[in-house]
Protein backbone atom coordinates (compact mmCIF):
# COMPACT_ATOMS: atom_id res chain seq x y z
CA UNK A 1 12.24 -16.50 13.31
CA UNK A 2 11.45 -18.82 10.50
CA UNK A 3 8.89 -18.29 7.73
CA UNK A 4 5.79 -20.56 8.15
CA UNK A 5 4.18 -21.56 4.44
CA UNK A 6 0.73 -20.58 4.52
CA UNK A 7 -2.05 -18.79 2.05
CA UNK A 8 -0.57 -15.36 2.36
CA UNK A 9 2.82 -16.47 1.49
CA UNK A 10 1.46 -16.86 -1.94
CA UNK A 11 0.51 -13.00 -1.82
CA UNK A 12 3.86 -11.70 -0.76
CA UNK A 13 3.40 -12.27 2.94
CA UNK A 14 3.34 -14.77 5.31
CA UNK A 15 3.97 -15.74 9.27
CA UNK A 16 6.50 -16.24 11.55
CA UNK A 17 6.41 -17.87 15.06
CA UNK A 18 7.62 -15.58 17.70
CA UNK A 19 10.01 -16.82 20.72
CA UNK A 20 6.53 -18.18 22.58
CA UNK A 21 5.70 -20.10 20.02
CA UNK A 22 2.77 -17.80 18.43
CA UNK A 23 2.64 -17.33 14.80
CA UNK A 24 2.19 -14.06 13.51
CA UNK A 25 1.64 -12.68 10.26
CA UNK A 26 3.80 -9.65 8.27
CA UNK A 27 3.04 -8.15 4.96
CA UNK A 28 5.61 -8.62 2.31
CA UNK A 29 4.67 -6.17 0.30
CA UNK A 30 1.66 -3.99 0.51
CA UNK A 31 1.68 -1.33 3.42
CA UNK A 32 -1.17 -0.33 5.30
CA UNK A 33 0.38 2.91 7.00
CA UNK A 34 -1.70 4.49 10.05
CA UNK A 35 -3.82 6.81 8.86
CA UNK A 36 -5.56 6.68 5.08
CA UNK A 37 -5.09 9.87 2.58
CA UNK A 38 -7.98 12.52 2.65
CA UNK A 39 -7.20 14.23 -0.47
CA UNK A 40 -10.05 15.65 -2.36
CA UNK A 41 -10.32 14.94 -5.90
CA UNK A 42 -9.22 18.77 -6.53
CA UNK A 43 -5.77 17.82 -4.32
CA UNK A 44 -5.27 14.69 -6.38
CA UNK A 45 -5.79 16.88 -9.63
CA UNK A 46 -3.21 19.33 -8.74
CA UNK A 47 -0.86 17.41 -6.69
CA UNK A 48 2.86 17.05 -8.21
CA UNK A 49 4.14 14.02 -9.13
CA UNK A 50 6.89 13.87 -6.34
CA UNK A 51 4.17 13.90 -4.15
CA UNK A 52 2.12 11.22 -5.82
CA UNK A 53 5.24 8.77 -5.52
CA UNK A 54 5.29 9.29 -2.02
CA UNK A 55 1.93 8.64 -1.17
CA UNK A 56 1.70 5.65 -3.41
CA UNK A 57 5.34 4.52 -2.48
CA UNK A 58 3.68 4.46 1.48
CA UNK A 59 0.91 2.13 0.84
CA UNK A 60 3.81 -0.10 -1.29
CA UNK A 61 1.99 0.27 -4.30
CA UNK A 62 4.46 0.16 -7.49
CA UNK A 63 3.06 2.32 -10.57
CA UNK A 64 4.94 2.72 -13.52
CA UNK A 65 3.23 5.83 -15.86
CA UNK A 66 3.14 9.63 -16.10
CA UNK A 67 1.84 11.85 -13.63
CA UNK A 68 -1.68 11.51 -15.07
CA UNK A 69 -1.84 7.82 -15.01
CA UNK A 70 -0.73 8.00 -11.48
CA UNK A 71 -3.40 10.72 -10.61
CA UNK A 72 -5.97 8.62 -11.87
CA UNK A 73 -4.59 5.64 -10.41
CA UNK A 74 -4.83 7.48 -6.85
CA UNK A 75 -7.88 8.78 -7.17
CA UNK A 76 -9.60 5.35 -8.02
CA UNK A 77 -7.50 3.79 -5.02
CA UNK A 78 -8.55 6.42 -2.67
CA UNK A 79 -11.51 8.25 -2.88
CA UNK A 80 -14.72 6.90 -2.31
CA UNK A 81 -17.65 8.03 -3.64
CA UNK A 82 -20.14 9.67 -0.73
């Protein structure tokens, strides 16, 4: 398959035709895995840092920091308020 330049290449992504013909777009780098994280705020707050990595490694998002910056980087990525 061969890349097609579009918008989204710009971003990291792009499209690719397929053997019919069809173009078709992949991520390059973000992730949007099947199901989003429920973790309360209390599970963020106590969550180890291995953990943290994962979770943010799954979604493809690079974060450089200590375990707090990374907590509060979660948090703000994935809870919403109610």
């Amino acid at each position: 398959m061969e890349p097609v330049r579009g918008p989204i290449s710009e971003g990291g992504g792009g499209a690719v035709k397929d053997q019919q013909g069809k173009e078709r777009i992949y991520q390059g780098y973000f992730k949007m895995p099947l199901h989003y994280p429920r973790y309360s705020k209390s599970d963020y707050e106590t969550m180890p840092e291995w953990k943290l990595d994962c979770l943010l490694s799954e979604y493809g998002i690079p974060i450089a920091g200590d375990v707090e910056q990374k907590r509060k980087f979660a948090m703000g990525a994935f809870l919403w308020s109610r």
